[in-house]
Every structure is written in structure tokens, then in C-alpha cells.
C-alpha atoms as a PDB file:
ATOM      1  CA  UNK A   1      -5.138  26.994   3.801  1.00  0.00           C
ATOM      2  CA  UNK A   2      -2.136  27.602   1.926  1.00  0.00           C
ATOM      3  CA  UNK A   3       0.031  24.602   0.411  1.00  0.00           C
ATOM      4  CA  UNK A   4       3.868  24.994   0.176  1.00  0.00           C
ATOM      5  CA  UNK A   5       5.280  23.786  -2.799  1.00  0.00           C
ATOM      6  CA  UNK A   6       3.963  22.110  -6.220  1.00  0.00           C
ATOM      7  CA  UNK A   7       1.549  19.676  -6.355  1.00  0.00           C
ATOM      8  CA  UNK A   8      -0.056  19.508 -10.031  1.00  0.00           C
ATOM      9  CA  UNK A   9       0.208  15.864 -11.016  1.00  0.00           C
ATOM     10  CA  UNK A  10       0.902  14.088  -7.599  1.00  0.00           C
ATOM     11  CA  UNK A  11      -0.090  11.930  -5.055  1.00  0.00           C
ATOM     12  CA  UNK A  12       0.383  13.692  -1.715  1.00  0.00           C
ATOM     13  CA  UNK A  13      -0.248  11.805   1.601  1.00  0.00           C
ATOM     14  CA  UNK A  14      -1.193  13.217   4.419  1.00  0.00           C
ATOM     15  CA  UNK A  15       0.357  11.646   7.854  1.00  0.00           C
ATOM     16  CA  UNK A  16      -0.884  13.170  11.546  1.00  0.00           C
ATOM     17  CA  UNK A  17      -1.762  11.441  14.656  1.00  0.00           C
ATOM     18  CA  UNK A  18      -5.467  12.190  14.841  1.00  0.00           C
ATOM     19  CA  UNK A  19      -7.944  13.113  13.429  1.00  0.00           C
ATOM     20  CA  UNK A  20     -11.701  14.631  15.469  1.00  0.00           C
ATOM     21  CA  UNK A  21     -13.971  15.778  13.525  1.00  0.00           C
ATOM     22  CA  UNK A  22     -12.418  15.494   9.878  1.00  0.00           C
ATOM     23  CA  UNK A  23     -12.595  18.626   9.152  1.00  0.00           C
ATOM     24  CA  UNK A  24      -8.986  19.916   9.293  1.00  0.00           C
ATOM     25  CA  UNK A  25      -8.204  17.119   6.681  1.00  0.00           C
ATOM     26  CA  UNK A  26     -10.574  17.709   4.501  1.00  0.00           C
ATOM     27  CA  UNK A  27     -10.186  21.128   4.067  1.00  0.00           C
ATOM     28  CA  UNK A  28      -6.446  20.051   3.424  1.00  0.00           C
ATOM     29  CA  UNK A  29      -7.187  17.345   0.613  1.00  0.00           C
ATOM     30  CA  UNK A  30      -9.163  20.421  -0.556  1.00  0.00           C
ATOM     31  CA  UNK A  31      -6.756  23.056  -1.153  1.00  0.00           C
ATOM     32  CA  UNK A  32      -3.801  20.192  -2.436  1.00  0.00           C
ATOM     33  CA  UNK A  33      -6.942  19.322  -5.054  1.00  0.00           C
ATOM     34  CA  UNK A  34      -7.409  22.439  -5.951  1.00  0.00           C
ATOM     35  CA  UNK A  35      -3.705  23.065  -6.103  1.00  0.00           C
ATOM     36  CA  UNK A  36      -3.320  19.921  -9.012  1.00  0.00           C
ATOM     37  CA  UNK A  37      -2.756  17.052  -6.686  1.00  0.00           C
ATOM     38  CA  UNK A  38      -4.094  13.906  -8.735  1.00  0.00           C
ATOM     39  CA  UNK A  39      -4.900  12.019  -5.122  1.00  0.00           C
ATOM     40  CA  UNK A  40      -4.673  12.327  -1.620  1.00  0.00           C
ATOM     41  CA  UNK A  41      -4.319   9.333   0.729  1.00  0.00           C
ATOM     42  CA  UNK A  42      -4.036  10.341   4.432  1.00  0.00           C
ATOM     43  CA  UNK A  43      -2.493   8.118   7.394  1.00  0.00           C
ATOM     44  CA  UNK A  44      -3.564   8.930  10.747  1.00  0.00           C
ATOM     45  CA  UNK A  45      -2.552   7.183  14.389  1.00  0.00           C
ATOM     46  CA  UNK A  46      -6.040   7.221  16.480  1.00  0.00           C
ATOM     47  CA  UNK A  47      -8.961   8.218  14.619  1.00  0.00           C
ATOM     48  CA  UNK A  48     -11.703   9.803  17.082  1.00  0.00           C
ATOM     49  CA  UNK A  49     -14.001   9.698  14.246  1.00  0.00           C
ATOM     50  CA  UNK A  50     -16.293  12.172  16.230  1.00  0.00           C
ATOM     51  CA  UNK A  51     -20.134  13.090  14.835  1.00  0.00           C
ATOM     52  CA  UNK A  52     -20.657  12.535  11.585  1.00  0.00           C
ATOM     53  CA  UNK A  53     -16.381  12.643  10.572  1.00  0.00           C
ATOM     54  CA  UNK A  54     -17.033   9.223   8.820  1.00  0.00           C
ATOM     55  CA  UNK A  55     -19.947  10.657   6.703  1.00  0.00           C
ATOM     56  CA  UNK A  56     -18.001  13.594   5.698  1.00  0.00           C
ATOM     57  CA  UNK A  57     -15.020  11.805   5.011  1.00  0.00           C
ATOM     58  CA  UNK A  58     -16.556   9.432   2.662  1.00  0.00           C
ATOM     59  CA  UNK A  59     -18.076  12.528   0.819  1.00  0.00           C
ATOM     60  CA  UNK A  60     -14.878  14.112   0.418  1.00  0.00           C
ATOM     61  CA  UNK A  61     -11.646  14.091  -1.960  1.00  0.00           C
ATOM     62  CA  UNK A  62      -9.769  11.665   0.215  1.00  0.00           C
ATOM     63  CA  UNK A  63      -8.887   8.716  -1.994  1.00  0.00           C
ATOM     64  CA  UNK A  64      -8.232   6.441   1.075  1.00  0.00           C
ATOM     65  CA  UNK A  65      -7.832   7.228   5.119  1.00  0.00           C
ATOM     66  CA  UNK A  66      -6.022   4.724   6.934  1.00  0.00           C
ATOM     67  CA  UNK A  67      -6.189   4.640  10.362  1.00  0.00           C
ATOM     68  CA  UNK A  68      -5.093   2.300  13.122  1.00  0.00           C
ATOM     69  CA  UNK A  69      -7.582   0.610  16.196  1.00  0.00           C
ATOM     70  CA  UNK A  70      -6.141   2.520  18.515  1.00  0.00           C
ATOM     71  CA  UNK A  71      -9.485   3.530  19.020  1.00  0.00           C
ATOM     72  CA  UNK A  72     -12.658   0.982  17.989  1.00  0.00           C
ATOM     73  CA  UNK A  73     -14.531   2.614  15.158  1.00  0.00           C
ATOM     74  CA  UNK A  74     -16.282  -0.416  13.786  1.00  0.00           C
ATOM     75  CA  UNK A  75     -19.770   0.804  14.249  1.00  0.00           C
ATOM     76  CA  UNK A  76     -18.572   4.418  12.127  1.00  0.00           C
ATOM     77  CA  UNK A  77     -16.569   3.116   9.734  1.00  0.00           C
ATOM     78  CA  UNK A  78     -18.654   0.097   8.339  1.00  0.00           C
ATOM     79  CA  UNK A  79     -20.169   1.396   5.796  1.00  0.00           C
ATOM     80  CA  UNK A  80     -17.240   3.591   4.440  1.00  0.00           C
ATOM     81  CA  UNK A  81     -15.784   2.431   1.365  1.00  0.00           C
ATOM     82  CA  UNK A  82     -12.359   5.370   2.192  1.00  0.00           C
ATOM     83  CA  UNK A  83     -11.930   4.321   5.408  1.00  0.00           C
ATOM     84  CA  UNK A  84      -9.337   1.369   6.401  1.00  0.00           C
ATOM     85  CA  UNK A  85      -8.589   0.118   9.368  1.00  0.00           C
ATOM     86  CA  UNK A  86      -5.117  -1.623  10.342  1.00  0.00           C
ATOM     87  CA  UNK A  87      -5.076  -3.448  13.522  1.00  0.00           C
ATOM     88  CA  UNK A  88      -2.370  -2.619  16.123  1.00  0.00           C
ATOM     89  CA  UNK A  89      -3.466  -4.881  18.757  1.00  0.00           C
ATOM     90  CA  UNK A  90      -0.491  -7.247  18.816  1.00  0.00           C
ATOM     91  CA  UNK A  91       1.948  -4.614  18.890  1.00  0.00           C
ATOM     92  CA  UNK A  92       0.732  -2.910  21.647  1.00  0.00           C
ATOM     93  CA  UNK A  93       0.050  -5.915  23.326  1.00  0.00           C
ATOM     94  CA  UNK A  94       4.009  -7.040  23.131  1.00  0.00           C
ATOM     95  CA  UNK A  95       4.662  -3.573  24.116  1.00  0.00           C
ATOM     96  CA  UNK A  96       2.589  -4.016  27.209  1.00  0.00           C
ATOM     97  CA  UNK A  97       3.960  -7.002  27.837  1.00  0.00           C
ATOM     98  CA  UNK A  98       7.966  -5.660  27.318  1.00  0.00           C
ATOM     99  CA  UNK A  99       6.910  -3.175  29.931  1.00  0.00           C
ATOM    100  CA  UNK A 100       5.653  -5.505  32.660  1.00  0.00           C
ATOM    101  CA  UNK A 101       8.347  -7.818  32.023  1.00  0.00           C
ATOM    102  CA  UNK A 102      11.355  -4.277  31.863  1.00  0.00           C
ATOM    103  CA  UNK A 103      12.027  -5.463  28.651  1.00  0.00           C
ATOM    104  CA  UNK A 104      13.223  -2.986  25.573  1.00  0.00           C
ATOM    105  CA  UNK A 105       9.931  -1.598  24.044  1.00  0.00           C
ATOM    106  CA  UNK A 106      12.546   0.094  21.487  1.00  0.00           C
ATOM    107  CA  UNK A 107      13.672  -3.460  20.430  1.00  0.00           C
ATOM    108  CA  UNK A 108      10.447  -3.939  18.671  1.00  0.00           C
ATOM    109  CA  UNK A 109      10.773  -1.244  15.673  1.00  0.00           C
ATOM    110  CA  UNK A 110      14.324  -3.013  15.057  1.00  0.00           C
END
């Protein structure tokens, strides 16, 4: 994996919209670790969490992974001290809502 740019001293972030197995990400927070990045906090949308992804996250260099509950993860991610979870559940429940109703969906990231 090659990393574009210089990164001795920071903290990077890392934002996608999933994340499977973990191992992708990892290797990432690798190479920006070995490339001088002080942390690396990653922000992913719906977090499969697949296997043993949790495990291996909370063995690797990630300093935190955020992810929403998009998808429910609350039986793999309980005993992972890297892994937080923000809910998203009234958002998409307005946004459900704004559809049934033809209401603007856009009007809720105003």
C-alpha cells in the first residue's frame, strides 16, 4: 500500500462507507504508521463487522473506529474498547418518514 503525501507527526483519519472484514483498513493504518502518522482514527458508514473483523481490529493500530448502526453489531463490538458506535436511528427514521409523507429528505442536512 503506498501513502501519498507526508504523514510523520499526524493524525490521519480514515473515512469510507464500509468496512467487511477489516482488513483493507488495517493494512492502511499500517502503512500511514509506518509512514510517521502519530494516530489513526477511522470513520466508516455500515460496519459489516464480518468473522473475527472486531478481534482484529481491536489488535490493531487503529486508535478509535467509529461506525454508525446502520447495521446492529452489539453482540461483536461489546467487548471492544476501539470500536464506537453512533446511533443513526432517528435520522433515518425522519428520513423514512419525509419519504412517505413526499417531504424534502435534503431539508434535513440543512
Amino acid at each position: 500500500m503506498n501513502i501519498l503525501g507526508d504523514v510523520k507527526g499526524k493524525t490521519c483519519i480514515i473515512v469510507d462507507d464500509i468496512i467487511d472484514s477489516g482488513g483493507t483498513i488495517i493494512n492502511a493504518v499500517d502503512a500511514l504508521k509506518k509512514n510517521g502518522a502519530v494516530d489513526v482514527y477511522v470513520f466508516i458508514t455500515h460496519g459489516v463487522l464480518s468473522g473475527d473483523a472486531a478481534k482484529k481490529i481491536q489488535k490493531s493500530k487503529i486508535k478509535k473506529l467509529i461506525i454508525t448502526d446502520s447495521i446492529d453489531n452489539s453482540n461483536k463490538t461489546k467487548n471492544t474498547s476501539k470500536i464506537e458506535v453512533l446511533s443513526i436511528s432517528s435520522l433515518m427514521s425522519e428520513a423514512i418518514k419525509r419519504i412517505a409523507n413526499s417531504n424534502s429528505v435534503s431539508d434535513l442536512f440543512n
